[in-house]
Protein backbone atom coordinates (compact mmCIF):
# COMPACT_ATOMS: atom_id res chain seq x y z
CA UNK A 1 85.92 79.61 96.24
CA UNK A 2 86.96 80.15 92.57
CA UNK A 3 90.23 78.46 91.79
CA UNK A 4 92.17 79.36 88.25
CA UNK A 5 95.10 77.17 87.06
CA UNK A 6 98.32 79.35 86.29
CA UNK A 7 100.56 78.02 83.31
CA UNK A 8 102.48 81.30 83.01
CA UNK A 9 102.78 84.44 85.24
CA UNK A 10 100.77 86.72 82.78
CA UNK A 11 97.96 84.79 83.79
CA UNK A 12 98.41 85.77 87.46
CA UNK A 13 97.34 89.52 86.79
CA UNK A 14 93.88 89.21 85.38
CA UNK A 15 93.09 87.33 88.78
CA UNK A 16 94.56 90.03 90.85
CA UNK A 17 92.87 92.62 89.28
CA UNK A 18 89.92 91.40 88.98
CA UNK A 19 90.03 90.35 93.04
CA UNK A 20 90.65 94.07 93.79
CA UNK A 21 88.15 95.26 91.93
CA UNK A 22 85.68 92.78 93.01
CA UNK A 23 86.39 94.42 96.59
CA UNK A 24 86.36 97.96 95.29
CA UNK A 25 90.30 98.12 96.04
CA UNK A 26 92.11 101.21 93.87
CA UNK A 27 95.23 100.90 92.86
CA UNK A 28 96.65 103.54 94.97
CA UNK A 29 95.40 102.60 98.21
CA UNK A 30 96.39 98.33 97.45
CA UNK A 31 100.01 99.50 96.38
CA UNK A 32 100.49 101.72 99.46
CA UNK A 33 99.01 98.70 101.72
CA UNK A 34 101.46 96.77 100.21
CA UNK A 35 104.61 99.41 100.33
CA UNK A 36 105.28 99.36 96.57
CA UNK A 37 104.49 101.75 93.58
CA UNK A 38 101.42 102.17 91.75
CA UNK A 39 103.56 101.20 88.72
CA UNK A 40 104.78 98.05 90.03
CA UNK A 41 101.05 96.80 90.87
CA UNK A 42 100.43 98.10 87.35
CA UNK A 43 102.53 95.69 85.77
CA UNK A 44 101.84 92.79 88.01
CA UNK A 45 98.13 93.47 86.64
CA UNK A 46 99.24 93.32 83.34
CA UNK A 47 101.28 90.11 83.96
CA UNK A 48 104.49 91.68 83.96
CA UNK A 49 107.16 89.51 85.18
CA UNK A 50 110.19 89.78 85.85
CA UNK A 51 113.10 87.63 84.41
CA UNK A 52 113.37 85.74 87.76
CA UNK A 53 109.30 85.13 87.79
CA UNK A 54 109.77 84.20 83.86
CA UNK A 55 112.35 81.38 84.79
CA UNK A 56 110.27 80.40 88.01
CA UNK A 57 107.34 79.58 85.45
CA UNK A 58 109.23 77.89 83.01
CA UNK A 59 110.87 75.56 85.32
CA UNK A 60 107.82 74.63 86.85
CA UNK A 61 106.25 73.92 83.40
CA UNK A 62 109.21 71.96 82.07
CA UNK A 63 108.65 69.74 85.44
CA UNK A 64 104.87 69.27 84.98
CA UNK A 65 104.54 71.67 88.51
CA UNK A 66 101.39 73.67 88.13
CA UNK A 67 100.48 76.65 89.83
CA UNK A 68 96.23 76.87 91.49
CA UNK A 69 95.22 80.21 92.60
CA UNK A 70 92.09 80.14 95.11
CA UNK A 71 90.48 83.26 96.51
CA UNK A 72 88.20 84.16 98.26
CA UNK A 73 85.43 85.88 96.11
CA UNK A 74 82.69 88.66 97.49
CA UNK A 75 80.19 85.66 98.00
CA UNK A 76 82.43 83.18 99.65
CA UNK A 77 82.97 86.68 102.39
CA UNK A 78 78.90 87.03 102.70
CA UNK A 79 78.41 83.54 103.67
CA UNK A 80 81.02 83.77 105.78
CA UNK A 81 79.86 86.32 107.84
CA UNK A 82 83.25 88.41 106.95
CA UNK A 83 81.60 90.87 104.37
């Protein structure tokens, strides 16, 4: 399973994207899974935080905290049986 360290929450977005379109996911159809706007997936792609998400991050990073995203990739499914 790949696993990326977060320091801020613009580096959250890359990985999200990058999941969904590893599972051929559009936009559209993950944002009305999820009951939220096109837009609003936009931005979280883009590593658009808000100013509640902005303080989250640097609190944890002024307390040494970090943040380890791990997801399942497109090979990790296959060998699983779950693809």
């Amino acid at each position: 399973m790949p696993t990326v360290q977060v320091r801020k929450f613009r580096d959250i977005g890359p990985v999200i994207k990058a999941v969904r379109e590893s599972r051929a996911v559009r936009q559209e159809d993950l944002a009305e899974q999820l009951a939220f706007s096109r837009d609003y997936l936009i931005d979280l792609e883009r590593g658009r935080g808000s100013l509640y998400v902005t303080r989250l991050f640097r609190t944890l990073n002024e307390l040494g905290i970090t943040v380890t995203l791990t997801y399942q990739s497109r090979d990790d499914e296959a060998s699983d049986g779950n693809a």
